[in-house]
PDB file of N, CA and C in Angstrom:
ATOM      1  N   UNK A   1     104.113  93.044 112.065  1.00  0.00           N
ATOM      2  CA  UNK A   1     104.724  93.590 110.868  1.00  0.00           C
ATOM      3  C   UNK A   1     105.818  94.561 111.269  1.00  0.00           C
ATOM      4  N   UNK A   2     106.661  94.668 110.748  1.00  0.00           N
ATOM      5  CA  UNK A   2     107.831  95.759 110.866  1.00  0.00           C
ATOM      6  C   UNK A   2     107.192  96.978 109.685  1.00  0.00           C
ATOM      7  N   UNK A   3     107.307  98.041 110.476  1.00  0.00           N
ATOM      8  CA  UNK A   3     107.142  99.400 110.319  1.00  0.00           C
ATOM      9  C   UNK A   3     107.848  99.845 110.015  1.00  0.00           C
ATOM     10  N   UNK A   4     108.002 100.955 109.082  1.00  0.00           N
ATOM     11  CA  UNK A   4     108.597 102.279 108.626  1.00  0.00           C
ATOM     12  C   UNK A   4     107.930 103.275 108.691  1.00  0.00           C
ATOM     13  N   UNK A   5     108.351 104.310 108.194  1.00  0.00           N
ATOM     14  CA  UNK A   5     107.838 105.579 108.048  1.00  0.00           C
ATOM     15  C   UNK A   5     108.472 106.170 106.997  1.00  0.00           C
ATOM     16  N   UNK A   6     107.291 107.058 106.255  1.00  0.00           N
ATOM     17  CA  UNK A   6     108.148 108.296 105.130  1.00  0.00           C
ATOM     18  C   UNK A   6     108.859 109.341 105.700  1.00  0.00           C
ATOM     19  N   UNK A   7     109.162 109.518 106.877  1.00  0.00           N
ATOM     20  CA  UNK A   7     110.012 110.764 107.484  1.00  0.00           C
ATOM     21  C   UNK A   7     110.491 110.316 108.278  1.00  0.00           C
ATOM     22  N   UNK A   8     111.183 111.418 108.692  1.00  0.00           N
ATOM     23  CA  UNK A   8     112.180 110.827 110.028  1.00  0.00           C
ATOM     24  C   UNK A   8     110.941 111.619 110.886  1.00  0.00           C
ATOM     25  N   UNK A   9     110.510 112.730 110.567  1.00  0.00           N
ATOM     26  CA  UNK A   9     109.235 113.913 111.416  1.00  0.00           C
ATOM     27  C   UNK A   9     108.422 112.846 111.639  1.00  0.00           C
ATOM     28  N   UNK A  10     107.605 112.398 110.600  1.00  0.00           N
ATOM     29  CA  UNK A  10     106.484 111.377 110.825  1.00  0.00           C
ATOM     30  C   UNK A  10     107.248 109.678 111.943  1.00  0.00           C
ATOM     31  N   UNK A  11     107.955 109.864 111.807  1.00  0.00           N
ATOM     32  CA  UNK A  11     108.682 108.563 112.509  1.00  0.00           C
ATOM     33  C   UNK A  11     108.348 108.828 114.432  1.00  0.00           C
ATOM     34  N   UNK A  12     109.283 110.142 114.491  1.00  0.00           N
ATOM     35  CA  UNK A  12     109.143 110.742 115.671  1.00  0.00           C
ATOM     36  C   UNK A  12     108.164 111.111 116.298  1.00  0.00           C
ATOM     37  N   UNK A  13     106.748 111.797 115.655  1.00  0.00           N
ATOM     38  CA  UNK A  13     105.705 112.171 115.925  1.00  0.00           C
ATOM     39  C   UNK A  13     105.016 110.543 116.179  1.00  0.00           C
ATOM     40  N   UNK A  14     105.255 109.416 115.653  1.00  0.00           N
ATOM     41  CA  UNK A  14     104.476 108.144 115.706  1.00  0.00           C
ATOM     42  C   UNK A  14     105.152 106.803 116.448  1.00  0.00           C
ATOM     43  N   UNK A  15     106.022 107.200 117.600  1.00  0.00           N
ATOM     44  CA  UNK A  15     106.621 106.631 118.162  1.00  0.00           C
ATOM     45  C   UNK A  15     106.944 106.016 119.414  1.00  0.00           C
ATOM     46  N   UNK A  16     106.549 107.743 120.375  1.00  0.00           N
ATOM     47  CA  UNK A  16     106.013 107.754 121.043  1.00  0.00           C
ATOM     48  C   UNK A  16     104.750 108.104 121.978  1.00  0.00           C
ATOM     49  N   UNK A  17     104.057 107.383 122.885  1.00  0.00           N
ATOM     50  CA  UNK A  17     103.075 107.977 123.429  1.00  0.00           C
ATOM     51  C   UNK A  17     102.471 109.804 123.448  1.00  0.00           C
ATOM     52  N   UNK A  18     104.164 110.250 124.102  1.00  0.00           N
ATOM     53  CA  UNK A  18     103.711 111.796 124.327  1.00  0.00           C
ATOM     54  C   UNK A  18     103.687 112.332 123.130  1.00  0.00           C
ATOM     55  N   UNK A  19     104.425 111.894 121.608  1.00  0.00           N
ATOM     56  CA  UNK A  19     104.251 112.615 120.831  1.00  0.00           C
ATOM     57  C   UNK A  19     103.595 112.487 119.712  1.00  0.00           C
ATOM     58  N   UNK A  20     102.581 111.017 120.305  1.00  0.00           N
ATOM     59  CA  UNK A  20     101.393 111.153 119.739  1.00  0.00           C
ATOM     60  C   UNK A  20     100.737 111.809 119.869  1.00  0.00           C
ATOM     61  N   UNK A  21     100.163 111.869 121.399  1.00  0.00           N
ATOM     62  CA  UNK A  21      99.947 113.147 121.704  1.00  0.00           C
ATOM     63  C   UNK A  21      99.740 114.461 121.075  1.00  0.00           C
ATOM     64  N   UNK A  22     101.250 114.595 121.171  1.00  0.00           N
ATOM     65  CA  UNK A  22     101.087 116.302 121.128  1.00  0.00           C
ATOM     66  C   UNK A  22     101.006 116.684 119.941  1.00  0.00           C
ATOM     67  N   UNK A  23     101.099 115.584 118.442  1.00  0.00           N
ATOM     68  CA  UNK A  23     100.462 115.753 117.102  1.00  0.00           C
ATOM     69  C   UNK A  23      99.106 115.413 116.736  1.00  0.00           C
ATOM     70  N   UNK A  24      98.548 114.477 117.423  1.00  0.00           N
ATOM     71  CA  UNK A  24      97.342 114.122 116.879  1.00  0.00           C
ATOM     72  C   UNK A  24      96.099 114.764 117.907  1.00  0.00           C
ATOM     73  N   UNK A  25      96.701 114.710 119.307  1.00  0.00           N
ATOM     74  CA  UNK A  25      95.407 115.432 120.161  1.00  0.00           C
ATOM     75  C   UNK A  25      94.526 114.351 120.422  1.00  0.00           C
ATOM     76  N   UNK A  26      93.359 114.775 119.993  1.00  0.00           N
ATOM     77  CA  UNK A  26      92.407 114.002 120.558  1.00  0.00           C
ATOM     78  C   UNK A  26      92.057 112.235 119.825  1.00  0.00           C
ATOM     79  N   UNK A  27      92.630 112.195 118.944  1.00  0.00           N
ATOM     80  CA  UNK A  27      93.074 111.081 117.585  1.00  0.00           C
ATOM     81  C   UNK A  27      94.497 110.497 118.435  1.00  0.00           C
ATOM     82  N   UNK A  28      95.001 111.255 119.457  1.00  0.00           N
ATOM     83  CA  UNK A  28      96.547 110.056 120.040  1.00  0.00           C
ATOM     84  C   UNK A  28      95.435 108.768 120.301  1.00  0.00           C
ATOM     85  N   UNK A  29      95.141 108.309 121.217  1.00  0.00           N
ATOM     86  CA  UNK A  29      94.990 107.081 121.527  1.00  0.00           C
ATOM     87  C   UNK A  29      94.439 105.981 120.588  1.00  0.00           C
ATOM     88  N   UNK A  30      93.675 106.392 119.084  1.00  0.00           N
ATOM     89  CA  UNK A  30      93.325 105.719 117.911  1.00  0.00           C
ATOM     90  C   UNK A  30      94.454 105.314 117.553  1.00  0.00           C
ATOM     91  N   UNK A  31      95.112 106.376 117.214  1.00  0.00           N
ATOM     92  CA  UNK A  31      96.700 106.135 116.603  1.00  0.00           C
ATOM     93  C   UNK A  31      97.438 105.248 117.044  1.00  0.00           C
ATOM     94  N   UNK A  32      97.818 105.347 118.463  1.00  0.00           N
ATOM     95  CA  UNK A  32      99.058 104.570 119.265  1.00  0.00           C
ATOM     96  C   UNK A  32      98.303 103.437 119.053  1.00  0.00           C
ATOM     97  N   UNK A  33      97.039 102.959 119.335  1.00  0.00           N
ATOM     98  CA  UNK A  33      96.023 101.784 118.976  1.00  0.00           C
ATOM     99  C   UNK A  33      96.553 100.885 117.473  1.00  0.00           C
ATOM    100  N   UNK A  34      96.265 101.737 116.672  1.00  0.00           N
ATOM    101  CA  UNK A  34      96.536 101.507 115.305  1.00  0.00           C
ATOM    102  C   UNK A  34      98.185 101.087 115.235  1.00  0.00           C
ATOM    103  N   UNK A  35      98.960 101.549 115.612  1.00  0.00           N
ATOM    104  CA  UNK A  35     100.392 101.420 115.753  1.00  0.00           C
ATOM    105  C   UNK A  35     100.846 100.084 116.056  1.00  0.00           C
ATOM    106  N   UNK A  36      99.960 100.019 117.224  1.00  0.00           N
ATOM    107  CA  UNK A  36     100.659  98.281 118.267  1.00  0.00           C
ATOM    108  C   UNK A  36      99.588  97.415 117.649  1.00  0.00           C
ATOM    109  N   UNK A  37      98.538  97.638 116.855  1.00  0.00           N
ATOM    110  CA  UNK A  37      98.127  96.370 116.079  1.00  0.00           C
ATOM    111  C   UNK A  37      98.557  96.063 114.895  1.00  0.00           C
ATOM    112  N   UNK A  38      99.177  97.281 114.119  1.00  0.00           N
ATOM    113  CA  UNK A  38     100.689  96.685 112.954  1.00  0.00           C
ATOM    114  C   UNK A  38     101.436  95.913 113.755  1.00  0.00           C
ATOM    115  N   UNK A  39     102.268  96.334 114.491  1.00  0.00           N
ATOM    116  CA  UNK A  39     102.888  95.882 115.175  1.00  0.00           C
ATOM    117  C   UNK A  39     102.699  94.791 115.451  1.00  0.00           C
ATOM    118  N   UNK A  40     101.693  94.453 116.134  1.00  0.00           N
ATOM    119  CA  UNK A  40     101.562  93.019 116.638  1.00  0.00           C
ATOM    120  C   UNK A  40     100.906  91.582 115.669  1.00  0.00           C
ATOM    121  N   UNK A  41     100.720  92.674 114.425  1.00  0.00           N
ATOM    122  CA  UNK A  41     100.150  91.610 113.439  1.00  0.00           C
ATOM    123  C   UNK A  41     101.359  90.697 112.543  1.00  0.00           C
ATOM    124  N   UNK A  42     101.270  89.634 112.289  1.00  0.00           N
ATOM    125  CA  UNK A  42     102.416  88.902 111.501  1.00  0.00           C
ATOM    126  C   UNK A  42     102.515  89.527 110.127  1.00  0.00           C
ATOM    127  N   UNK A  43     101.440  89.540 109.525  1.00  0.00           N
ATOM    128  CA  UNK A  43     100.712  90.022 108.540  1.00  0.00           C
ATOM    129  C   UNK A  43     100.059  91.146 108.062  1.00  0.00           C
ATOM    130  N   UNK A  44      99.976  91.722 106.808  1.00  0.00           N
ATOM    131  CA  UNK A  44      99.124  92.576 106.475  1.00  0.00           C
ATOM    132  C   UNK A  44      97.557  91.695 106.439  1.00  0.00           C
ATOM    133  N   UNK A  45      97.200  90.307 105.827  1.00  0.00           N
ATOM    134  CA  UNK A  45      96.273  89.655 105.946  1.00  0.00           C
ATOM    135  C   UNK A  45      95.471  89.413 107.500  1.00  0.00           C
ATOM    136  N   UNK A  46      95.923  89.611 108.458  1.00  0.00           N
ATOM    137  CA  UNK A  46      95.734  89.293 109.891  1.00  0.00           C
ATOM    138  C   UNK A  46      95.464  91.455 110.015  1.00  0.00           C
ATOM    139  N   UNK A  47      95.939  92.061 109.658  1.00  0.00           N
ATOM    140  CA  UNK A  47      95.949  93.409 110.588  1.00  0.00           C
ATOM    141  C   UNK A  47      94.467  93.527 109.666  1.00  0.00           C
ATOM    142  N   UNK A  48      93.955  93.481 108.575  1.00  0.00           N
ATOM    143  CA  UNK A  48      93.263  93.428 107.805  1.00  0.00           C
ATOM    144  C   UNK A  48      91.878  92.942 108.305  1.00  0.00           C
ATOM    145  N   UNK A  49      91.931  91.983 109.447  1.00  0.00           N
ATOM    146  CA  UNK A  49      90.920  91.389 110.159  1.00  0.00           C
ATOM    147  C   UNK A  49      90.423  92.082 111.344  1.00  0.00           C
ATOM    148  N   UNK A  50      91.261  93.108 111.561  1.00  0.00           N
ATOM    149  CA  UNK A  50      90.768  93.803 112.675  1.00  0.00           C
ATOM    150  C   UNK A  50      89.639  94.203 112.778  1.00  0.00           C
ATOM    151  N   UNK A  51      88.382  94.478 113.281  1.00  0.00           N
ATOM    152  CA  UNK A  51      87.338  95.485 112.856  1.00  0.00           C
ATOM    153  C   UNK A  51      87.896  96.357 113.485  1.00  0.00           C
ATOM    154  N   UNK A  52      87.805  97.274 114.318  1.00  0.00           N
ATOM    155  CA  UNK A  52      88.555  98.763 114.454  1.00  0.00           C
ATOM    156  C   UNK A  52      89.264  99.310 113.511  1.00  0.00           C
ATOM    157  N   UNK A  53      90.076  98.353 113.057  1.00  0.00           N
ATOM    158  CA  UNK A  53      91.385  99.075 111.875  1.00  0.00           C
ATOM    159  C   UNK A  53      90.453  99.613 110.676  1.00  0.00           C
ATOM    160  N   UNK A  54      89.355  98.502 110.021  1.00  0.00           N
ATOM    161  CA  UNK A  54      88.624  98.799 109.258  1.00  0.00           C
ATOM    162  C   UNK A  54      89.541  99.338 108.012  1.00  0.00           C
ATOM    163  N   UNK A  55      90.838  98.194 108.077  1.00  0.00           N
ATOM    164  CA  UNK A  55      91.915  98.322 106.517  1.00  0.00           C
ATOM    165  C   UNK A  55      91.029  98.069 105.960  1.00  0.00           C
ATOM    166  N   UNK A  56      91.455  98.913 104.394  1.00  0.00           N
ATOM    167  CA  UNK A  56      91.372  98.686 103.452  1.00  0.00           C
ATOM    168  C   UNK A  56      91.989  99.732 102.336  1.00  0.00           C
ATOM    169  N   UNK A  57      92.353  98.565 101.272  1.00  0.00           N
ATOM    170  CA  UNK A  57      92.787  98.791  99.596  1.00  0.00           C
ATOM    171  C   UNK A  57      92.332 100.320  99.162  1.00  0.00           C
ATOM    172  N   UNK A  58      93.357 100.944  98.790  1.00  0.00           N
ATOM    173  CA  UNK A  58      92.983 102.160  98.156  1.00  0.00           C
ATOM    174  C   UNK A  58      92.236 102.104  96.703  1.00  0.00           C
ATOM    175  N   UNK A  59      91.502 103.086  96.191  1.00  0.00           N
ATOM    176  CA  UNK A  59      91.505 103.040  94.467  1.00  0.00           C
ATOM    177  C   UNK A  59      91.398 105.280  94.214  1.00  0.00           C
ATOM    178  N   UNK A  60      91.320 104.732  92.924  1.00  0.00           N
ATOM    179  CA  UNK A  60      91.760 105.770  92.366  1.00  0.00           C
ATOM    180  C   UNK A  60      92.994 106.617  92.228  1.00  0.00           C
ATOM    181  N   UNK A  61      93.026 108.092  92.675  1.00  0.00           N
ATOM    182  CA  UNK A  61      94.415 108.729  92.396  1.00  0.00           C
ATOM    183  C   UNK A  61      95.549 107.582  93.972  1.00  0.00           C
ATOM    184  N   UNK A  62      94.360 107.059  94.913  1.00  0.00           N
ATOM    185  CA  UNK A  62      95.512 106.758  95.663  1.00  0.00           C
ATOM    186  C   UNK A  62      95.307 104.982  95.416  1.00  0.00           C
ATOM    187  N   UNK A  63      95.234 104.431  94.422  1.00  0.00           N
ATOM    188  CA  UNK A  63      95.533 103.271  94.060  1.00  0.00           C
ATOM    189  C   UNK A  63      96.937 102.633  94.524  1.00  0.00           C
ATOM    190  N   UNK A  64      96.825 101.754  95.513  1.00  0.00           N
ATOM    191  CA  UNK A  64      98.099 100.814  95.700  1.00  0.00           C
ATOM    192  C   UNK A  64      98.605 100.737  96.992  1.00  0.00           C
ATOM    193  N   UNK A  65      98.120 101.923  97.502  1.00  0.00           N
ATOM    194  CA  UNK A  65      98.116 102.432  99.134  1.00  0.00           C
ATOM    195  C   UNK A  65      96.882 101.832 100.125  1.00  0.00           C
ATOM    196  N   UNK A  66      97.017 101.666 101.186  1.00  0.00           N
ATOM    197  CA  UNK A  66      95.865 101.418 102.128  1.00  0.00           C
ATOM    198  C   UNK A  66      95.710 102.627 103.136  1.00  0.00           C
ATOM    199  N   UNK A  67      94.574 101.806 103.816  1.00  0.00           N
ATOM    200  CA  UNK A  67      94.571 102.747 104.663  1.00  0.00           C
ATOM    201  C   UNK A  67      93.630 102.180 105.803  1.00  0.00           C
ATOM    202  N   UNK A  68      93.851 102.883 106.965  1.00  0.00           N
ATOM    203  CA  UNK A  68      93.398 101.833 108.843  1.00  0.00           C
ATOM    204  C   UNK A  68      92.478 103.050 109.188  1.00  0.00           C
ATOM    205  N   UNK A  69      91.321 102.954 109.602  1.00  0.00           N
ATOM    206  CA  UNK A  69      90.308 104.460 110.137  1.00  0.00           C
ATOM    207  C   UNK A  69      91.349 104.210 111.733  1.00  0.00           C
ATOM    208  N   UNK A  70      91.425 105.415 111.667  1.00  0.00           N
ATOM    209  CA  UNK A  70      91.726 106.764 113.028  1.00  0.00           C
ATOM    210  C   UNK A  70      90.824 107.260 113.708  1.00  0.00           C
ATOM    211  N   UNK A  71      90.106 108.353 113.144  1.00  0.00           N
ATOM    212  CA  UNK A  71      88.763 108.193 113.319  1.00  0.00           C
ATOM    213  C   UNK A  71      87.642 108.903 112.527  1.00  0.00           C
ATOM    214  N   UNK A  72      86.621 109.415 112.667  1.00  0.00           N
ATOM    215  CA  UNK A  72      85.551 109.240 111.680  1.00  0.00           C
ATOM    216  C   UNK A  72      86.018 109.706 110.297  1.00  0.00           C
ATOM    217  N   UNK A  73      86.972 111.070 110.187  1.00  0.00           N
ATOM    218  CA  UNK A  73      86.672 111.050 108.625  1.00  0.00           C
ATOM    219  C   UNK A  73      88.911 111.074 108.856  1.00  0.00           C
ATOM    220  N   UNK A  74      89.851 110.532 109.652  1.00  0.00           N
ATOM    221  CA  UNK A  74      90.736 110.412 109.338  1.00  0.00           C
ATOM    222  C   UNK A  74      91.267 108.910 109.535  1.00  0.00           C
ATOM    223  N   UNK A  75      92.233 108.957 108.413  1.00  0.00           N
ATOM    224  CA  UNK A  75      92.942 107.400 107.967  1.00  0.00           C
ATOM    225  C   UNK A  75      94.418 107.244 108.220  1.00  0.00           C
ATOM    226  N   UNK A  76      95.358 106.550 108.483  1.00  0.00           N
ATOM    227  CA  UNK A  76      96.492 106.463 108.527  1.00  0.00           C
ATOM    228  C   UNK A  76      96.738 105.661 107.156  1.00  0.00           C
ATOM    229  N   UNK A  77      97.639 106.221 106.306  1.00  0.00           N
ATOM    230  CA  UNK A  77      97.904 106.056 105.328  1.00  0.00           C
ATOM    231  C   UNK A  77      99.146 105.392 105.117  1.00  0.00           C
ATOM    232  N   UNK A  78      99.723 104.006 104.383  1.00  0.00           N
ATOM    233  CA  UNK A  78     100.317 103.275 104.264  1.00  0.00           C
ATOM    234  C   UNK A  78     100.589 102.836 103.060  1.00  0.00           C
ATOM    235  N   UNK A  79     102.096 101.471 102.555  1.00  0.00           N
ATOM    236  CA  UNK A  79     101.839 100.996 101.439  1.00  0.00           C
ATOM    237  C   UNK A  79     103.398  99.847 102.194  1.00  0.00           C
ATOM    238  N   UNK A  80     103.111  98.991 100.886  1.00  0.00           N
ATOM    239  CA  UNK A  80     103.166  97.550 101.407  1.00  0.00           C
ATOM    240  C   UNK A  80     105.175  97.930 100.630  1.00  0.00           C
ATOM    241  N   UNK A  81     105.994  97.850 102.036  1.00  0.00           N
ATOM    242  CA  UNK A  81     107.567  97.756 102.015  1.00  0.00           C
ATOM    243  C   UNK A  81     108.054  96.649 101.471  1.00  0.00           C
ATOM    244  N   UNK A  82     107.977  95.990  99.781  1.00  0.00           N
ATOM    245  CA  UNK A  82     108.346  95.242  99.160  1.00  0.00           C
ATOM    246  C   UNK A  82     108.665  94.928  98.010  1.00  0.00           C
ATOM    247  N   UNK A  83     109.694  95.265  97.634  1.00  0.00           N
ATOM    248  CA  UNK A  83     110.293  95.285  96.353  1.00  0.00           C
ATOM    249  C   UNK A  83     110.636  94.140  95.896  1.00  0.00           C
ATOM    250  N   UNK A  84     109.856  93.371  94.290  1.00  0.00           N
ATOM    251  CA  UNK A  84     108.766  93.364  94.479  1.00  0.00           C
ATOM    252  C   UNK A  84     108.040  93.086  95.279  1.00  0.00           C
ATOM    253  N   UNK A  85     106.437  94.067  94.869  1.00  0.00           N
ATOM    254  CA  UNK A  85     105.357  93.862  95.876  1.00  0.00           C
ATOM    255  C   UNK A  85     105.072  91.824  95.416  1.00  0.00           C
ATOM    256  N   UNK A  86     105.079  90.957  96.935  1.00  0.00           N
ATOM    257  CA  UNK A  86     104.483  89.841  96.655  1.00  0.00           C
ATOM    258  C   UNK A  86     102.933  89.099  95.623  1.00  0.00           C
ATOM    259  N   UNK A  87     102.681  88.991  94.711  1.00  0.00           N
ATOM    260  CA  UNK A  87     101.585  88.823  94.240  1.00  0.00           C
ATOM    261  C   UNK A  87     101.163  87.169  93.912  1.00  0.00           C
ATOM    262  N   UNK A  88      99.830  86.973  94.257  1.00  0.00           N
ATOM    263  CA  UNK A  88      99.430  85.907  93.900  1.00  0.00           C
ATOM    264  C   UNK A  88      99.476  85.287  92.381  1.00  0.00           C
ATOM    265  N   UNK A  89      98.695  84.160  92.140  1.00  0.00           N
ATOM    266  CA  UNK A  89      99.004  83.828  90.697  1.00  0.00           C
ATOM    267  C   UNK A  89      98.665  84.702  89.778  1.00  0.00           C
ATOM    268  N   UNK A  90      96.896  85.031  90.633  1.00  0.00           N
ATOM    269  CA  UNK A  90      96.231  85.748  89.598  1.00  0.00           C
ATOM    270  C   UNK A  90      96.396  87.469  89.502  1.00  0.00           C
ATOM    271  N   UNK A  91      97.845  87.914  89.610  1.00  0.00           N
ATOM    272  CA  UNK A  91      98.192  88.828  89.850  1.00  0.00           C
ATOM    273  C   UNK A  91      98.082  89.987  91.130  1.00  0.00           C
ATOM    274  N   UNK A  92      97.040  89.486  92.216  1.00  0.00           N
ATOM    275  CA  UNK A  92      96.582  90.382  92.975  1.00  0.00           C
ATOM    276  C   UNK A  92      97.657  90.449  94.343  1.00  0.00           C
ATOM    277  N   UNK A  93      97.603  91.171  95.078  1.00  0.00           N
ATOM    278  CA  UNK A  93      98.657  90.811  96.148  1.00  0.00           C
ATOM    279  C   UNK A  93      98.539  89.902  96.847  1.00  0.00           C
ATOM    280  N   UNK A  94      99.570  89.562  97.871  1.00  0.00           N
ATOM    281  CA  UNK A  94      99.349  87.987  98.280  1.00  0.00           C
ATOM    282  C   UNK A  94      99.725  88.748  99.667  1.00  0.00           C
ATOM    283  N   UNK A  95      98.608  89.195 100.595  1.00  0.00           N
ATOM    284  CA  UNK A  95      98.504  90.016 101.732  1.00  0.00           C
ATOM    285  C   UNK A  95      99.201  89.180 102.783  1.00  0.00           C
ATOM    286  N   UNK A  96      99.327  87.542 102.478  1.00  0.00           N
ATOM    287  CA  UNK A  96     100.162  86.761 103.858  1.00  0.00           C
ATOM    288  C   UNK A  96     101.455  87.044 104.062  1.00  0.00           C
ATOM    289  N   UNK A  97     102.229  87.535 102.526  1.00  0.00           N
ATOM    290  CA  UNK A  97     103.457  87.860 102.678  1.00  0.00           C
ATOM    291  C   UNK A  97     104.156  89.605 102.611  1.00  0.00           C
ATOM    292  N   UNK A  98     103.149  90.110 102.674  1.00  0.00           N
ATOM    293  CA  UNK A  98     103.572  91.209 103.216  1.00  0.00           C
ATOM    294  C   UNK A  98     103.669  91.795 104.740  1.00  0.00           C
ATOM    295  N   UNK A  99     105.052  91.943 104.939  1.00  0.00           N
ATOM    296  CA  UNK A  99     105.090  91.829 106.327  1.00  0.00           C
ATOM    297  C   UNK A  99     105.919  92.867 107.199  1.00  0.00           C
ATOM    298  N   UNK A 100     106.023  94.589 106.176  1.00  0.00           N
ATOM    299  CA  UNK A 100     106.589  95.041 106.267  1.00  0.00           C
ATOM    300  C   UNK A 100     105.922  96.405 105.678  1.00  0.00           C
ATOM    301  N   UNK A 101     105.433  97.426 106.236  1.00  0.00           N
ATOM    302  CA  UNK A 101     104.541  98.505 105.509  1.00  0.00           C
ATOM    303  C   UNK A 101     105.615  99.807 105.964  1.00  0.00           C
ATOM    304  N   UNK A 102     105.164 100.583 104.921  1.00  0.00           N
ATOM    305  CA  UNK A 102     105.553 102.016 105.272  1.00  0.00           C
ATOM    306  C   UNK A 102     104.719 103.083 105.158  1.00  0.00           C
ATOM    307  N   UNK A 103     104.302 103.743 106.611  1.00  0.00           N
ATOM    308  CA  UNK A 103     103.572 104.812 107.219  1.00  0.00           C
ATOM    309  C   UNK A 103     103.542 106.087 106.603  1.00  0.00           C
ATOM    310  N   UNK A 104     103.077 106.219 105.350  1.00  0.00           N
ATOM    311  CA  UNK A 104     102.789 107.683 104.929  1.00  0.00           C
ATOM    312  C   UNK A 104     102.462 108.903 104.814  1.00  0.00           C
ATOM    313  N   UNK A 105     101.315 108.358 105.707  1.00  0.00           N
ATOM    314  CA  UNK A 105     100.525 109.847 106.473  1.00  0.00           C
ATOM    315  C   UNK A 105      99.404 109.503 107.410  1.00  0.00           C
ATOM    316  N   UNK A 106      99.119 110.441 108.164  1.00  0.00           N
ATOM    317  CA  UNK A 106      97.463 110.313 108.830  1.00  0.00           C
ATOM    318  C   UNK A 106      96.654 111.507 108.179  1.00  0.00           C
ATOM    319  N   UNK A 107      95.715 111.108 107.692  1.00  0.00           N
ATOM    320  CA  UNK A 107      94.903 112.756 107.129  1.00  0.00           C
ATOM    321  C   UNK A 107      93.899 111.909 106.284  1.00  0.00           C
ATOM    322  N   UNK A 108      92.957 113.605 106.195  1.00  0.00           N
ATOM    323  CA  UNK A 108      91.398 112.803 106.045  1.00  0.00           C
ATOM    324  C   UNK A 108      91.497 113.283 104.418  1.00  0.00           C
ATOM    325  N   UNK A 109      90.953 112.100 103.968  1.00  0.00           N
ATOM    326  CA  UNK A 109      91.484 111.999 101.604  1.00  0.00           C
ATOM    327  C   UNK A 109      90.122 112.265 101.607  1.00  0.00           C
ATOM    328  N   UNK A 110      88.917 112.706 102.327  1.00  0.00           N
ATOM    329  CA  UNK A 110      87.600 112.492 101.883  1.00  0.00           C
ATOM    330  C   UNK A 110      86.915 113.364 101.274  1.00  0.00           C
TER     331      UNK A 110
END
């Protein structure tokens, strides 16, 4: 999938190794993890299969957003880069053709 980010800060901090690092600490190597399996997925439907990532569909106030576990109580927070969002017949998203997310945050919503 091709990546974005909501910042240029969050871009930089999630880019590279060292400055995963030096923002997340002991959560860098989940992260950079989490990073190169967007990355390497065609799909939001395929990154979705990961067990580690353990995606999944937001609800409530954060309805529409996803989110990948980091680790125990933090999430990397996302939403699907598509204007319009692709949807199936029966209105729901059509996760094969989204292939393009943007990186919102890492932090624990719990």
């Amino acid at each position: 999938m091709k990546i974005f980010f909501k910042s240029n800060k969050l871009e930089r901090q999630l880019t590279e190794p060292a400055s995963i690092k030096r923002a997340y600490g002991t959560m860098a190597k989940a992260v950079y993890q989490r990073i190169k399996e967007m990355k390497a997925s065609e799909n939001l439907e395929i990154f979705m299969t990961i067990p580690a990532a353990r995606c999944h569909e937001l609800s409530g106030k954060l309805s529409g957003f996803f989110a990948a576990t980091v680790s125990k109580n933090f999430r990397m927070i996302f939403t699907p880069s598509h204007n319009p969002l692709p949807l199936k017949s029966d209105k729901g998203l059509d996760l094969q053709k989204i292939t393009s997310i943007t990186i919102l945050d890492i932090e624990d919503y719990h």
